[in-house]
N, C-alpha and C. Protein backbone atom coordinates (compact mmCIF):
# COMPACT_ATOMS: atom_id res chain seq x y z
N UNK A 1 -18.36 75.02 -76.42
CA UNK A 1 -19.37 75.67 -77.22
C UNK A 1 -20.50 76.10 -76.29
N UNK A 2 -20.83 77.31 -76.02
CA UNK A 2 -21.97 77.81 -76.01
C UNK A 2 -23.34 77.68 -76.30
N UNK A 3 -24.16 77.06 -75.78
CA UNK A 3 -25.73 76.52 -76.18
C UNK A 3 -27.03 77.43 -75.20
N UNK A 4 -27.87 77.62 -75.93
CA UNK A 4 -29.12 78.25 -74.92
C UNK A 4 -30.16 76.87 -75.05
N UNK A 5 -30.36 76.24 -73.59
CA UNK A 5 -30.89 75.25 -73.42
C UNK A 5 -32.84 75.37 -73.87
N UNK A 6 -33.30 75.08 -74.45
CA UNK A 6 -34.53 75.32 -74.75
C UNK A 6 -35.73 74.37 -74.00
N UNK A 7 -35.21 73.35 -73.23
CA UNK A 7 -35.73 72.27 -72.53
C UNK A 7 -35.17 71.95 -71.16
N UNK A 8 -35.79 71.08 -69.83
CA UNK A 8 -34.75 71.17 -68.91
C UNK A 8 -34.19 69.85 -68.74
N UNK A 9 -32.74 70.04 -69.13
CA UNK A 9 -32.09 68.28 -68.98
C UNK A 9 -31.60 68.24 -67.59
N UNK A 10 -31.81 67.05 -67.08
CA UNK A 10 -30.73 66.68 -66.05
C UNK A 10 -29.33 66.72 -65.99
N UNK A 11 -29.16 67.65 -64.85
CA UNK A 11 -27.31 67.24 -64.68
C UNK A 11 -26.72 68.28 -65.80
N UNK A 12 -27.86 69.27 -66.75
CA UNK A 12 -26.97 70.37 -67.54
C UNK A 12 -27.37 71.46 -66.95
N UNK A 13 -28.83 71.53 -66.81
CA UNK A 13 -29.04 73.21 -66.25
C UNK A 13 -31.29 73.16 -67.13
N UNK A 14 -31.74 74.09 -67.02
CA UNK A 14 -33.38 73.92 -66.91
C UNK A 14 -33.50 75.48 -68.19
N UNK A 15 -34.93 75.19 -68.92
CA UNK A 15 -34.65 75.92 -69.72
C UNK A 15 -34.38 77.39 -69.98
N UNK A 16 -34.02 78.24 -70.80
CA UNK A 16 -33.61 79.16 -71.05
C UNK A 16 -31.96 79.54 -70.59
N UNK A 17 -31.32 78.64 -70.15
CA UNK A 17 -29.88 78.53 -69.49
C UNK A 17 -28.87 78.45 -70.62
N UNK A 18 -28.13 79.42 -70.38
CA UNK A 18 -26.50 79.19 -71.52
C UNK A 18 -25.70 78.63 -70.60
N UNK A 19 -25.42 77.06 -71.53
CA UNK A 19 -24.38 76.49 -71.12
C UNK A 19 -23.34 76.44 -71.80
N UNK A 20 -22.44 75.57 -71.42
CA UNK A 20 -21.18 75.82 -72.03
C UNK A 20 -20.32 74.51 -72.13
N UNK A 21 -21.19 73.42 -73.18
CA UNK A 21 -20.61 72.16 -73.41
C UNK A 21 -19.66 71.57 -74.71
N UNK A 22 -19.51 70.47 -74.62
CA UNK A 22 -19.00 69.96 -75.78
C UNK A 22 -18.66 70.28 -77.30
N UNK A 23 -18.51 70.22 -77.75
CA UNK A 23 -18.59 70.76 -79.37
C UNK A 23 -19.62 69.63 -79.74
N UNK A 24 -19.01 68.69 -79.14
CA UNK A 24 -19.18 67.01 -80.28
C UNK A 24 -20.91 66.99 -79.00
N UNK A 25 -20.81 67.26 -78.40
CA UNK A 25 -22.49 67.20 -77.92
C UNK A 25 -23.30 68.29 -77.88
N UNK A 26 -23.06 68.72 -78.18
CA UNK A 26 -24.11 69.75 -79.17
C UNK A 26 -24.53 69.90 -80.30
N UNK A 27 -23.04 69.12 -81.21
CA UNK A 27 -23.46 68.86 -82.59
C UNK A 27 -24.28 67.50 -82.62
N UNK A 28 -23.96 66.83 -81.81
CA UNK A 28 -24.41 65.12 -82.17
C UNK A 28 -25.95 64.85 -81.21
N UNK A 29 -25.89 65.67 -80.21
CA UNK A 29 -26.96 65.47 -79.47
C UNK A 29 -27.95 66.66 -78.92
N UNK A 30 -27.41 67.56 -78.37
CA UNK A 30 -29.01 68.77 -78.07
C UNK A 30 -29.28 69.61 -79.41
N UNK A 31 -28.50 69.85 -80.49
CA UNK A 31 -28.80 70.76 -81.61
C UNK A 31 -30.08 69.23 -82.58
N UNK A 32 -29.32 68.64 -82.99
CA UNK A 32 -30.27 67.94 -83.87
C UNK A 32 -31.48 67.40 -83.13
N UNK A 33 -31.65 67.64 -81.67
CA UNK A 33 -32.64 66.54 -81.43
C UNK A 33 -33.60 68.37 -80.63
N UNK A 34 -32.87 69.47 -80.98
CA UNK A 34 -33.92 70.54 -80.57
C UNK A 34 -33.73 70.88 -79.11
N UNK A 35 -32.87 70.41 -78.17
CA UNK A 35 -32.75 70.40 -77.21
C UNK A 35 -32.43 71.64 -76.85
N UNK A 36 -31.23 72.33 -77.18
CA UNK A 36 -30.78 73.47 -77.45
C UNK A 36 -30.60 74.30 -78.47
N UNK A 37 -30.48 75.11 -78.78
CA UNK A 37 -29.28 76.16 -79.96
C UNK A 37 -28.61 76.35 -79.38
N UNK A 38 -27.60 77.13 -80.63
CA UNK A 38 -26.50 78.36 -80.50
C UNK A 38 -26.84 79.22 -79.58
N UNK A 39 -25.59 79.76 -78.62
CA UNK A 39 -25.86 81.08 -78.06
C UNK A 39 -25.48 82.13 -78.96
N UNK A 40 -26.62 83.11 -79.45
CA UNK A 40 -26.38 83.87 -80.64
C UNK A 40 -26.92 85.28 -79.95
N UNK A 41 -26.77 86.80 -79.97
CA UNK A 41 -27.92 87.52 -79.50
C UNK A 41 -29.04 86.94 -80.27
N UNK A 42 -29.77 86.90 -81.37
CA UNK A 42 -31.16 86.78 -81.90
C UNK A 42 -31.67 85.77 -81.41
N UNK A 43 -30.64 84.04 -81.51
CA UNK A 43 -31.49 83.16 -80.48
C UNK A 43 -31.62 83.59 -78.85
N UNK A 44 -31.17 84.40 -78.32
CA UNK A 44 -31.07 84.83 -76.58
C UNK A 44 -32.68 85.36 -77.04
N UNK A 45 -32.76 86.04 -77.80
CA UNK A 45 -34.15 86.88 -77.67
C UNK A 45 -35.31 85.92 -78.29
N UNK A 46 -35.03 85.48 -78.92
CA UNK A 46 -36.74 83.90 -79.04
C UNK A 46 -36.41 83.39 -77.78
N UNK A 47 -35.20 82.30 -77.21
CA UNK A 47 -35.73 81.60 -76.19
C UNK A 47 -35.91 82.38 -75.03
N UNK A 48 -36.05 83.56 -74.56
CA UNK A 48 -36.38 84.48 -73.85
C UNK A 48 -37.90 84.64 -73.68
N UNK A 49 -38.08 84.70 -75.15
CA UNK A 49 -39.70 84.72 -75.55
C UNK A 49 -40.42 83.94 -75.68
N UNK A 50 -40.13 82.15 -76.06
CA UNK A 50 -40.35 81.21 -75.62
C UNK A 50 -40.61 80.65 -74.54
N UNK A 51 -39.27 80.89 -73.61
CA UNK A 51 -39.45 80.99 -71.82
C UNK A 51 -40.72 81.63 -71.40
N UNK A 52 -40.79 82.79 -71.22
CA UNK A 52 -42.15 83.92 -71.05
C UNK A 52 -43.54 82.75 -71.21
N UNK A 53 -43.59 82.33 -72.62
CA UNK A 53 -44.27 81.82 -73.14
C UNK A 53 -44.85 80.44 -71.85
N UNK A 54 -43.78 79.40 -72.47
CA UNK A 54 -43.88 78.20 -71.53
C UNK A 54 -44.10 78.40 -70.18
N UNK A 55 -43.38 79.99 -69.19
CA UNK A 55 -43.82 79.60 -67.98
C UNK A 55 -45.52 80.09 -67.62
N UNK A 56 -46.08 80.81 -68.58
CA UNK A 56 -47.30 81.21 -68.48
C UNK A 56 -48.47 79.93 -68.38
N UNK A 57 -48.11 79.30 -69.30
CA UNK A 57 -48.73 77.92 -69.85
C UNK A 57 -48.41 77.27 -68.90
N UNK A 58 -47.12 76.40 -67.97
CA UNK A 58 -46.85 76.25 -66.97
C UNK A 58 -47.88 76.38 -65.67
N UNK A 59 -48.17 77.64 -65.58
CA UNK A 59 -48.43 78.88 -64.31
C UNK A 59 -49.92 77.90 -64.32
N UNK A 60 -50.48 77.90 -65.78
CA UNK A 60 -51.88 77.42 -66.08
C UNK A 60 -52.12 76.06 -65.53
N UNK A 61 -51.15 75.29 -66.05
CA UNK A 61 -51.17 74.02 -65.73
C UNK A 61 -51.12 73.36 -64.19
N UNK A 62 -50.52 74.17 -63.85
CA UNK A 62 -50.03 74.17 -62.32
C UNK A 62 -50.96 73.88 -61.59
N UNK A 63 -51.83 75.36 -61.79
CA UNK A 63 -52.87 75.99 -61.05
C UNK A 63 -54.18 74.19 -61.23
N UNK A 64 -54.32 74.17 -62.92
CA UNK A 64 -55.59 73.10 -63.09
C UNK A 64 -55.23 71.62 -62.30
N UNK A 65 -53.66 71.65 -62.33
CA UNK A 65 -53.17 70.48 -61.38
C UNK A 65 -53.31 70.53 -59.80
N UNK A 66 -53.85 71.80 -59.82
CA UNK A 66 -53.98 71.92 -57.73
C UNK A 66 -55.37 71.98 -57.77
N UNK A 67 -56.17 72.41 -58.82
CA UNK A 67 -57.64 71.67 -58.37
C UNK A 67 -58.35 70.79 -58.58
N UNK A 68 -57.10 69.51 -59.25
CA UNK A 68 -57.55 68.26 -59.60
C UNK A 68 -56.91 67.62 -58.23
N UNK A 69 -56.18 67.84 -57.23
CA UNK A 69 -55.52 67.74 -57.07
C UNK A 69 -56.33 67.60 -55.30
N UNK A 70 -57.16 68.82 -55.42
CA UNK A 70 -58.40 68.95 -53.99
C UNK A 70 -59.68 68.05 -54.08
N UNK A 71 -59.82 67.52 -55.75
CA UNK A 71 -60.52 66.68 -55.91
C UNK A 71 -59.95 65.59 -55.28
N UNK A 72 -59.00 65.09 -56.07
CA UNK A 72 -58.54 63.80 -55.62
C UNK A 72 -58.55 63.40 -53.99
N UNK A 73 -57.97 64.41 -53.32
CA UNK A 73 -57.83 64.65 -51.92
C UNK A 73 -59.31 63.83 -51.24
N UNK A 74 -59.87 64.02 -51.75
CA UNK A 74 -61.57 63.44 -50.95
C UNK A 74 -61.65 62.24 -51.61
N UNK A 75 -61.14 61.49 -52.48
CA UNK A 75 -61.61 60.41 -53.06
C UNK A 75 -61.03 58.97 -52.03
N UNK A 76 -62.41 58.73 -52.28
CA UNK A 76 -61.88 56.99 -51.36
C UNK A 76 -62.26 56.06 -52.15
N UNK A 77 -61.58 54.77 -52.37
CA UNK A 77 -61.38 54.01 -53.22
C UNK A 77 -61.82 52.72 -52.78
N UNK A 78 -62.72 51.59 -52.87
CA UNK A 78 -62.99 50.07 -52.00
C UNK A 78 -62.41 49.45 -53.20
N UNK A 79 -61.65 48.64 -53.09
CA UNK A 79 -61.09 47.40 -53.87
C UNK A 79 -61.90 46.22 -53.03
N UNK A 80 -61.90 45.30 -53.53
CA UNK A 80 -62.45 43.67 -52.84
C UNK A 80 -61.99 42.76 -53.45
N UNK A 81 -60.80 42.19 -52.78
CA UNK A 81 -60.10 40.78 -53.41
C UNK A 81 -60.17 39.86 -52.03
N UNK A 82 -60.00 38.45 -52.92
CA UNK A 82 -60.34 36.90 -51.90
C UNK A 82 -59.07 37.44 -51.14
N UNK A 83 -59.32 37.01 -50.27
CA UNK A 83 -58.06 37.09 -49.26
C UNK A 83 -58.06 36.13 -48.38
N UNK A 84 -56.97 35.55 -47.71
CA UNK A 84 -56.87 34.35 -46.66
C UNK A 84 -57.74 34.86 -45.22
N UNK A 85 -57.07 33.95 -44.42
CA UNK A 85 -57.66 34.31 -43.01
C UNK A 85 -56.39 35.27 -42.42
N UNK A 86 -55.48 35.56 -42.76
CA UNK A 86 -54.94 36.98 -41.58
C UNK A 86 -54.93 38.04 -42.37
N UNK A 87 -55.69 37.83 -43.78
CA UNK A 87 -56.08 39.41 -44.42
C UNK A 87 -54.79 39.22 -45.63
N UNK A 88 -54.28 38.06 -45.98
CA UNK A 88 -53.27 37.89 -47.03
C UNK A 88 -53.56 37.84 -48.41
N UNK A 89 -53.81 38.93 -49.30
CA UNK A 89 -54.39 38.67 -50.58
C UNK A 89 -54.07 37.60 -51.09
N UNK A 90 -54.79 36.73 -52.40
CA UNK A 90 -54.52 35.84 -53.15
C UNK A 90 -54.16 36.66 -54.52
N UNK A 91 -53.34 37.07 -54.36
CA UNK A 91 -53.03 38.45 -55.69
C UNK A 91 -52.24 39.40 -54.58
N UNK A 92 -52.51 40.50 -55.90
CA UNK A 92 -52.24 41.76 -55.49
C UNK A 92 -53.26 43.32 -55.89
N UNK A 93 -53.03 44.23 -55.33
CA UNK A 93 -53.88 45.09 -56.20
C UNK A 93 -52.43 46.41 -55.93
N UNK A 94 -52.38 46.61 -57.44
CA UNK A 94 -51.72 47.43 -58.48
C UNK A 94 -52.37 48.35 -58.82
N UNK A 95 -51.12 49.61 -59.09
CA UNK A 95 -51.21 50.85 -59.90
C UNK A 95 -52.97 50.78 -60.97
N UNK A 96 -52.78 49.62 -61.71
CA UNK A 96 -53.84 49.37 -62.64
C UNK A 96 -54.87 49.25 -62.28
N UNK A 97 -55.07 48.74 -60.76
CA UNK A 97 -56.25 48.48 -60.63
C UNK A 97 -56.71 50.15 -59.68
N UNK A 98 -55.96 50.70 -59.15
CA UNK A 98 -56.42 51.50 -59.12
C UNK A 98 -56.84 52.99 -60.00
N UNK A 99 -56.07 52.72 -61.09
CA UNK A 99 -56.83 53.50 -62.70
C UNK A 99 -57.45 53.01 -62.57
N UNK A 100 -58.04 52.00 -62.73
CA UNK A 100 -59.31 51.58 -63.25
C UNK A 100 -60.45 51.77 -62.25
N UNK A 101 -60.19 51.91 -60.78
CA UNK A 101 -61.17 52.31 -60.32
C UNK A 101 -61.49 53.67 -59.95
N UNK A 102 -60.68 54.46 -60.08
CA UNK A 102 -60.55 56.30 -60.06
C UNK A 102 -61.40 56.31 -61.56
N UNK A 103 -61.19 55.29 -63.00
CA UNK A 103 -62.02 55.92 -64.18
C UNK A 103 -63.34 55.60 -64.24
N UNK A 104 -63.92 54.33 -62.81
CA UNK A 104 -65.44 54.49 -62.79
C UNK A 104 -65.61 55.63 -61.84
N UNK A 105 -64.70 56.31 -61.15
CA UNK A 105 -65.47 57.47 -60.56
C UNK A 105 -65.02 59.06 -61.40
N UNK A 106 -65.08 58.45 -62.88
CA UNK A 106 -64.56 59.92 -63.58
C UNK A 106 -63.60 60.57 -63.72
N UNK A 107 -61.92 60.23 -63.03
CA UNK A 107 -61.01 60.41 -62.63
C UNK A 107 -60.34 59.84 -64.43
N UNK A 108 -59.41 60.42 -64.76
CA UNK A 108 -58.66 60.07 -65.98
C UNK A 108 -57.62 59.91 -65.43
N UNK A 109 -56.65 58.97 -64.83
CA UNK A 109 -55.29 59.35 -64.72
C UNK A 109 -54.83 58.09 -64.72
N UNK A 110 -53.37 58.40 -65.49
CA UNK A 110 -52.83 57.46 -66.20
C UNK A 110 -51.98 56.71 -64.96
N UNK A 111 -51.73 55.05 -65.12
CA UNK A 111 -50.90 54.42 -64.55
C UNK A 111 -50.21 54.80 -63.62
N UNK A 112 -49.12 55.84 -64.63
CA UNK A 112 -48.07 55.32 -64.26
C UNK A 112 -47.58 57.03 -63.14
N UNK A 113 -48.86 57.25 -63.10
CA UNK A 113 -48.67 58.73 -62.49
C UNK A 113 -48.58 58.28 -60.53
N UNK A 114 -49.54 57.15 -60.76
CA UNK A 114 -49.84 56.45 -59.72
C UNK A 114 -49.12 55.96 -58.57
N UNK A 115 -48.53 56.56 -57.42
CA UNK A 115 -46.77 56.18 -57.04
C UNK A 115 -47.36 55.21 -55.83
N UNK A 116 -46.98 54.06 -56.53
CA UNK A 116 -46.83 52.64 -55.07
C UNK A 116 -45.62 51.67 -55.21
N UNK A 117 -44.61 52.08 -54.30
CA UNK A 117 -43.73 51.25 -54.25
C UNK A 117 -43.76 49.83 -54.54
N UNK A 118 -44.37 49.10 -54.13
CA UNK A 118 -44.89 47.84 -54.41
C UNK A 118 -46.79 47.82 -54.28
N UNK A 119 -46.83 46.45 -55.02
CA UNK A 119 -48.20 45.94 -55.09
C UNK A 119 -48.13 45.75 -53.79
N UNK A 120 -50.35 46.07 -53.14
CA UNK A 120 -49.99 45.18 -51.98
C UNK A 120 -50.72 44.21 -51.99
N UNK A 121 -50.68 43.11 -51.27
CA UNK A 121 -50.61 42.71 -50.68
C UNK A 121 -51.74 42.20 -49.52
N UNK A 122 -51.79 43.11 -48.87
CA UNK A 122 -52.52 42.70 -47.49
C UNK A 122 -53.66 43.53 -47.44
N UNK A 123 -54.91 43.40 -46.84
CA UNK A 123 -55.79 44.12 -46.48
C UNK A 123 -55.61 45.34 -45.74
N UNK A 124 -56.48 46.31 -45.64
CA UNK A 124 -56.27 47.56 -44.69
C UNK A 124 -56.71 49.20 -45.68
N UNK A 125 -56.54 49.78 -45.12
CA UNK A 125 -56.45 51.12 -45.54
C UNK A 125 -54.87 51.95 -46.06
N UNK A 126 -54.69 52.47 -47.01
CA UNK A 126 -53.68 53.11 -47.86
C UNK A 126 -53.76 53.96 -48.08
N UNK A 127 -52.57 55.21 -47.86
CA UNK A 127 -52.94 56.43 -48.57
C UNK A 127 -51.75 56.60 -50.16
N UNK A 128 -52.41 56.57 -51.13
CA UNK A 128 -51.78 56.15 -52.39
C UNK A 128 -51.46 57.76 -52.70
N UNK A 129 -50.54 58.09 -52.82
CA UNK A 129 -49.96 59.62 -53.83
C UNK A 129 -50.23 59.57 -55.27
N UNK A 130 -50.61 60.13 -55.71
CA UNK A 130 -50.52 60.43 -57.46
C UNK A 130 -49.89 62.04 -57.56
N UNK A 131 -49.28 61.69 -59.16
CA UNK A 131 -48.78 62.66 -58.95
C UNK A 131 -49.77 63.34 -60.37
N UNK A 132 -50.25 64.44 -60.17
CA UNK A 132 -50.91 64.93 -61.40
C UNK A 132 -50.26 66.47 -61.80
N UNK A 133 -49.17 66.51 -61.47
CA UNK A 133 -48.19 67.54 -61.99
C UNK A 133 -46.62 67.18 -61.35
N UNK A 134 -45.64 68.00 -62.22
CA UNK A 134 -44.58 67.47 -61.78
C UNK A 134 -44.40 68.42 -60.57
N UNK A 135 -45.37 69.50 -59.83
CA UNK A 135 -44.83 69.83 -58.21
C UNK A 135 -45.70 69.31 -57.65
N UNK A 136 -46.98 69.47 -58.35
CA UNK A 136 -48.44 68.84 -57.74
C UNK A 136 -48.42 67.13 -57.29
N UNK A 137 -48.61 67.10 -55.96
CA UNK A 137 -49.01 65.87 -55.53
C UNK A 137 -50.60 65.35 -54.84
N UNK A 138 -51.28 64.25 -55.34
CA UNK A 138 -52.60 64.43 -54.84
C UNK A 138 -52.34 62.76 -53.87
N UNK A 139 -53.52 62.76 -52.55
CA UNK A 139 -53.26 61.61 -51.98
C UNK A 139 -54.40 61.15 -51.61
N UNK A 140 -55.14 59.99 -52.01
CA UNK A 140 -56.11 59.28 -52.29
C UNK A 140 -56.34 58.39 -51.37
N UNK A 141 -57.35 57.86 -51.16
CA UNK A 141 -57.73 56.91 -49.80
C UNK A 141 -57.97 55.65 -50.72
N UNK A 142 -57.27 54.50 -50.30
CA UNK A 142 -57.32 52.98 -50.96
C UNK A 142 -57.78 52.18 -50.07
N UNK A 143 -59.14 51.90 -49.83
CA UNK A 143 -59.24 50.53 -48.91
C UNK A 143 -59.50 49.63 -49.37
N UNK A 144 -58.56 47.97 -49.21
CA UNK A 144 -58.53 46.81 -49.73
C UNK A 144 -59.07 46.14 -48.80
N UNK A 145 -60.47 45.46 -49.07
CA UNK A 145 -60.98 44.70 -48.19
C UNK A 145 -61.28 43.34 -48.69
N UNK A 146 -62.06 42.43 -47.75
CA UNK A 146 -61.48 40.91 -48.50
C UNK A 146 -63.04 40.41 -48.77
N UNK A 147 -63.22 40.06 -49.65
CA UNK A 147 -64.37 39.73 -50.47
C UNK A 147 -64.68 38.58 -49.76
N UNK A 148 -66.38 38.24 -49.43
CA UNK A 148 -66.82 37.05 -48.53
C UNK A 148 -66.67 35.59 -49.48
């Protein structure tokens, strides 16, 4: 069956794409949940116009994500946790704690946008990535120093 993808799934194809799947998954899964339609001419010409639509809005988003993005770039961050004598936190400092200190400097950004492989750990300087669009990447200065 023939479908015009209206969303972009993994591993099928990105939107406005005619694919060419299942019967039984199209009926059971991208038609009822909106994912796709029928490939019909009249639906080719909405998600055409839809597309148009979304990449404009896109184009917008993009753009407000690359100058949040030059902001972020300058931001430096002091955390202060107890730490031992070779600089070994008694904790950790997390994704969370750094939301929370980007939202006393006005910064809104959520968790989980926040990319750190692991908590750390140890004292020093970090350069933490966020991601505030899905091409847009911003990279932030984290210094964890150890509280007297």
């Amino acid at each position: 069956m023939d479908v015009i993808l209206r969303e972009d799934i993994d591993k099928l194809g990105s939107r406005g794409d005619v694919v060419k799947v299942a019967a039984g998954f199209a009926r059971n899964f991208l038609l009822p949940k909106r994912l796709a339609v029928q490939a019909t001419d009249s639906n080719k010409k909405i998600v055409a116009q839809e597309r148009d639509a979304w990449l404009r809005k896109e184009a917008k988003l993009k753009g407000e994500a690359e100058d949040l993005a030059k902001l972020l770039g300058a931001v430096t961050i002091t955390i202060t946790q107890r730490a031992g004598e070779e600089g070994h936190l008694f904790g950790s400092v997390t994704s969370k704690d750094v939301a929370d200190m980007l939202e006393k400097q006005n910064f809104t950004i959520d968790r989980k946008k926040i990319v750190m492989e692991d908590s750390i750990r140890q004292t020093g300087e970090y350069k933490i990535p966020v991601k505030v669009h899905r091409e847009v990447t911003a990279e932030i200065t984290l210094i964890v120093a150890a509280s007297e």
